[in-house]
N, C-alpha and C. Protein backbone atom coordinates (compact mmCIF):
# COMPACT_ATOMS: atom_id res chain seq x y z
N UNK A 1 130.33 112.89 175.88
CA UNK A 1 129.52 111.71 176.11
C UNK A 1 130.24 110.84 177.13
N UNK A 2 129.43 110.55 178.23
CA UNK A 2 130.53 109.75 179.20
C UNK A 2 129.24 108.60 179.52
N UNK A 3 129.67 107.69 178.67
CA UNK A 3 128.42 106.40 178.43
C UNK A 3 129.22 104.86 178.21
N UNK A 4 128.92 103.91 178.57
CA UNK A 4 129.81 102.24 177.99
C UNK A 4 128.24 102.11 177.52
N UNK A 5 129.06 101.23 176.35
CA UNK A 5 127.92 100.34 175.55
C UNK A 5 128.01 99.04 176.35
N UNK A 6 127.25 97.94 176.10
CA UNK A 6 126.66 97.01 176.63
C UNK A 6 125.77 96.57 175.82
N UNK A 7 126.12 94.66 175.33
CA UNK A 7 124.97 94.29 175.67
C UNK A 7 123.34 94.85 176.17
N UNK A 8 122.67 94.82 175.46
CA UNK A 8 120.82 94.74 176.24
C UNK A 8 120.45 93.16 176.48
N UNK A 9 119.91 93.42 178.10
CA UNK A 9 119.63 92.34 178.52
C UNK A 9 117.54 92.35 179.08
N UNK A 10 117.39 91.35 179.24
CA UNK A 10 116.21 91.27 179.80
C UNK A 10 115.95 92.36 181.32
N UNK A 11 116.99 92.43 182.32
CA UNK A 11 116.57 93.29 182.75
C UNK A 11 116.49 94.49 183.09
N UNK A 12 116.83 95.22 181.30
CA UNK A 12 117.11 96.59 181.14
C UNK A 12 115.67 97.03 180.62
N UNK A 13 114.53 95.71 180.53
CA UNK A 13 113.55 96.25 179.48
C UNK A 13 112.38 97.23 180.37
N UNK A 14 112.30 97.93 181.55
CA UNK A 14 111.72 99.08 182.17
C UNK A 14 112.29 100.40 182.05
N UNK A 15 113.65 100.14 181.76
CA UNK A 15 114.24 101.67 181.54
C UNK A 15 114.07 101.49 179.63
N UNK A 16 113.93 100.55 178.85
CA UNK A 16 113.75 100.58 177.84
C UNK A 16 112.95 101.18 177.88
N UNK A 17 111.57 100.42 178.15
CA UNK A 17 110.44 100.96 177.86
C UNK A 17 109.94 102.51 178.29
N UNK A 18 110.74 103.05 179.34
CA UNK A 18 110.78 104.19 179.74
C UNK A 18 111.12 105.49 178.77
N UNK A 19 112.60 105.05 177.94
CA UNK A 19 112.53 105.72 177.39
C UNK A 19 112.13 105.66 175.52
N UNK A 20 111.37 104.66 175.51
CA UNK A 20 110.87 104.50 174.44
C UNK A 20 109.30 105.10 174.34
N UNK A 21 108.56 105.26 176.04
CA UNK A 21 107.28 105.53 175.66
C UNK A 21 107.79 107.49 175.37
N UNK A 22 108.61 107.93 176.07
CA UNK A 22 109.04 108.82 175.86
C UNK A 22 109.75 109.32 174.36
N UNK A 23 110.16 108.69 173.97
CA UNK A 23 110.53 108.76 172.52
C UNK A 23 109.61 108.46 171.04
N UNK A 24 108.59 107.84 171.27
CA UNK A 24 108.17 107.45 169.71
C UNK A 24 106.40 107.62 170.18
N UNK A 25 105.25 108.05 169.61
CA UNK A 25 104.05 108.18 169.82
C UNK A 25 103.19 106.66 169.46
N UNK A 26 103.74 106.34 168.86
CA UNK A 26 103.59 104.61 168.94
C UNK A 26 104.51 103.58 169.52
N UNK A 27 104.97 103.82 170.63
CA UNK A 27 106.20 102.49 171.38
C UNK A 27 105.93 100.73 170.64
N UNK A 28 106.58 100.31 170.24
CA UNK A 28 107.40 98.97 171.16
C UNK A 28 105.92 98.92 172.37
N UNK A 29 105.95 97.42 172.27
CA UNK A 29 105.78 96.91 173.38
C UNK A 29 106.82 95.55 174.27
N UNK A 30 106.63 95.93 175.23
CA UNK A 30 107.79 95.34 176.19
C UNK A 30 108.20 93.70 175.57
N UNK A 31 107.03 92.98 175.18
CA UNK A 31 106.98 91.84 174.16
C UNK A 31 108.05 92.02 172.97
N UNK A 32 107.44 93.10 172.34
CA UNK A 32 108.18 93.20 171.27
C UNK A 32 109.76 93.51 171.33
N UNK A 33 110.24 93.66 172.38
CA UNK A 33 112.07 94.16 172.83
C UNK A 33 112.32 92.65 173.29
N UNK A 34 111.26 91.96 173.65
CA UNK A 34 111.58 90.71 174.44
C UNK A 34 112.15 89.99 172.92
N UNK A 35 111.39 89.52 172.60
CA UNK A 35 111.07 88.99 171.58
C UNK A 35 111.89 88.95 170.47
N UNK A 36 113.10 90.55 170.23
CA UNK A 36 114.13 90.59 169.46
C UNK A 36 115.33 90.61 170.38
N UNK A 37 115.52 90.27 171.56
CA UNK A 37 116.25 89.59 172.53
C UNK A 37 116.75 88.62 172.38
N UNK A 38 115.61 87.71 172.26
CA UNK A 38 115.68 86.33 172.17
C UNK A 38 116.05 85.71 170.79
N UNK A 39 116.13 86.49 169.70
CA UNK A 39 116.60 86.28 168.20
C UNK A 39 117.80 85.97 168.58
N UNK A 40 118.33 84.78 167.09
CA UNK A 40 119.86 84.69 167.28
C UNK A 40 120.33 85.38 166.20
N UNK A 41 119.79 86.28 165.46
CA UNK A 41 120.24 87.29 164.58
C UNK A 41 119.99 88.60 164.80
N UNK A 42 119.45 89.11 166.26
CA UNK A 42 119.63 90.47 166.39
C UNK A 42 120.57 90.35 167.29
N UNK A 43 120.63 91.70 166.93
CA UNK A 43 122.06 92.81 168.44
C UNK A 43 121.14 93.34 168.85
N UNK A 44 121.60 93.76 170.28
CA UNK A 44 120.82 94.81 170.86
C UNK A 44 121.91 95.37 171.87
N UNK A 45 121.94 96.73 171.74
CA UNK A 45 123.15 97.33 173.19
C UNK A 45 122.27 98.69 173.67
N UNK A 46 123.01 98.71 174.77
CA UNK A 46 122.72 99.50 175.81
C UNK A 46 123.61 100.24 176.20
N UNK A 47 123.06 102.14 175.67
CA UNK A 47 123.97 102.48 175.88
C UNK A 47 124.15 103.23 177.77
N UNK A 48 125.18 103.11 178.31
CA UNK A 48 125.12 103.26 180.30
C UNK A 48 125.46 104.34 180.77
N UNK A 49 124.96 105.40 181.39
CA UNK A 49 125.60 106.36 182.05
C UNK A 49 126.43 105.71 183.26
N UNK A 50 127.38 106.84 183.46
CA UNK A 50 128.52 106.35 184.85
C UNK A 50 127.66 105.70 186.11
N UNK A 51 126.52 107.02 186.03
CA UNK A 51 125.66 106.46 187.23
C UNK A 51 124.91 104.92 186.87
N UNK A 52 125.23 104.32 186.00
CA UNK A 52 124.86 102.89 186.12
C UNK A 52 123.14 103.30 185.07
N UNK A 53 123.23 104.27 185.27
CA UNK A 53 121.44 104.66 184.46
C UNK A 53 121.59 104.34 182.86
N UNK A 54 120.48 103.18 182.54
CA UNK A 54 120.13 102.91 181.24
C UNK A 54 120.17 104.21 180.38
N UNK A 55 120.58 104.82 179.43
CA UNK A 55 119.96 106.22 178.77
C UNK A 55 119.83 106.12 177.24
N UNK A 56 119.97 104.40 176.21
CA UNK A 56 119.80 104.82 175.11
C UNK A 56 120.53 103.08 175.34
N UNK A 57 119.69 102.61 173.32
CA UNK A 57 119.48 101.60 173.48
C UNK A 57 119.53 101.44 171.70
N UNK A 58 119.86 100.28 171.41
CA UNK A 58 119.84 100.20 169.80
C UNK A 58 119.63 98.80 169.87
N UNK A 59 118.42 98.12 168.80
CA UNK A 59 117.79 96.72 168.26
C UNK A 59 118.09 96.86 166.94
N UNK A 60 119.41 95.82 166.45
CA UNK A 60 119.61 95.45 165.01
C UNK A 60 119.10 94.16 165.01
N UNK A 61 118.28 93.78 163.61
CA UNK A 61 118.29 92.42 163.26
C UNK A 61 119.15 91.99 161.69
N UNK A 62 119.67 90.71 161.63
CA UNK A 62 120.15 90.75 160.22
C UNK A 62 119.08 89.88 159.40
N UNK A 63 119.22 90.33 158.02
CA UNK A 63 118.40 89.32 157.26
C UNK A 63 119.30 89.24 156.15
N UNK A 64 119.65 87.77 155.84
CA UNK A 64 120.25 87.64 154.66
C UNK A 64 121.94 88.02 155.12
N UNK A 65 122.30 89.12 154.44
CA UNK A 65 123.44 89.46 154.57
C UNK A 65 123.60 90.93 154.97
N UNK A 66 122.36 91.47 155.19
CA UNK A 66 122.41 92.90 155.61
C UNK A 66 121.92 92.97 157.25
N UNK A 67 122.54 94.04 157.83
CA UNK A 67 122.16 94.75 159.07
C UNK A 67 120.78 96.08 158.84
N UNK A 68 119.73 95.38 160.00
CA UNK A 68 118.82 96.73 159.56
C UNK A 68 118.52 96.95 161.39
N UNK A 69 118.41 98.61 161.32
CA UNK A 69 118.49 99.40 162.47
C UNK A 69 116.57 98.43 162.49
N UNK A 70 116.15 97.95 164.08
CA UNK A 70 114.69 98.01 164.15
C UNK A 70 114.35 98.82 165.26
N UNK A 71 115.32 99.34 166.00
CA UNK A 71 114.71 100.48 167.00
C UNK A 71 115.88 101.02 167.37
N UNK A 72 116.07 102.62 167.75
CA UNK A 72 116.88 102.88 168.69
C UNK A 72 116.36 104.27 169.15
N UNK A 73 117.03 104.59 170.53
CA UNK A 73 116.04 105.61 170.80
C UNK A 73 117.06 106.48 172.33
N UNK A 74 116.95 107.38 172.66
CA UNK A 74 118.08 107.71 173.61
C UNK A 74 116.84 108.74 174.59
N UNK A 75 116.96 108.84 175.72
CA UNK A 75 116.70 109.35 176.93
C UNK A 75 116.65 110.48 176.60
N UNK A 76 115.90 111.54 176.24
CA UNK A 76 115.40 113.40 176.11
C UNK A 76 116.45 113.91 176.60
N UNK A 77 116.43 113.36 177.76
CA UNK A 77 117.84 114.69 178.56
C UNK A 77 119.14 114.50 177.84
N UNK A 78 119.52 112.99 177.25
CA UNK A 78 120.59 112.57 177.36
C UNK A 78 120.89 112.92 175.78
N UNK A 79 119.93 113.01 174.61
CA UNK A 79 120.27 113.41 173.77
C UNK A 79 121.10 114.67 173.05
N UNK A 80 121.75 114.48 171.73
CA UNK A 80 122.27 115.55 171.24
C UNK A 80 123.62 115.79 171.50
N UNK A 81 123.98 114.42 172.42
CA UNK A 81 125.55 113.89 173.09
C UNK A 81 126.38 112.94 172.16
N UNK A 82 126.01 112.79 171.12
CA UNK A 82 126.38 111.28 170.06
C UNK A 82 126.35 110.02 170.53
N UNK A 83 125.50 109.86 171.63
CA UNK A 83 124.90 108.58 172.20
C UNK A 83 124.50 107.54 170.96
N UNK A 84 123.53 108.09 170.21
CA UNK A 84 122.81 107.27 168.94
C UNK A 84 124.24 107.04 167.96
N UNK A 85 124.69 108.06 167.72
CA UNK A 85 125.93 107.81 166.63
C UNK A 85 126.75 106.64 167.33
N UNK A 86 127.34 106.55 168.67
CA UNK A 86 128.65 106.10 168.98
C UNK A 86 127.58 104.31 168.87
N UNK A 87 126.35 104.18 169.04
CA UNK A 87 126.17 103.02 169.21
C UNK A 87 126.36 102.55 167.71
N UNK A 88 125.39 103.09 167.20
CA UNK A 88 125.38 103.12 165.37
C UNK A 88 126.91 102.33 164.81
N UNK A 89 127.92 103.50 165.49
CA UNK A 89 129.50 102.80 165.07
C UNK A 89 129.90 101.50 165.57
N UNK A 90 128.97 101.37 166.54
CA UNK A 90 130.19 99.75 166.80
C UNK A 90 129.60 99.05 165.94
């Protein structure tokens, strides 16, 4: 896996959505990534290929005292690399 995590920012949300319409038969809408952005109780990271290319992405929100996964989703090609796991761990 040769990826940096990051922060997700507002203007990662086209390669989000890229690989989210690609990933789930019901997506997220671009609102809806906005929208848990702007929370002061979610995380959201991004995980980066070398080439600077968005390829996988994780939305936690907390409630209470627990962490709950609300999206994560990794790039077809890029999967099966522990992209999803290594974000999962931080």
């Amino acid at each position: 896996m040769n990826v940096t995590l990051r922060r997700l920012t507002l203007s990662d949300l086209d390669d989000v959505e890229r690989i989210e319409r690609a990933s789930y038969p019901t997506p997220w809408s671009r609102s809806m990534f906005a929208g848990e952005l702007a929370k002061p109780s979610s995380l959201s990271l991004a995980a980066v290929a070398a080439t600077g290319e968005l390829v996988g992405y994780l939305v936690l929100s907390r409630y209470v005292d627990a962490w709950h996964v609300m999206n994560l989703a990794v790039d077809p090609a890029w999967r099966r690399q522990g992209i999803a796991s290594a974000m999962l761990e931080q």
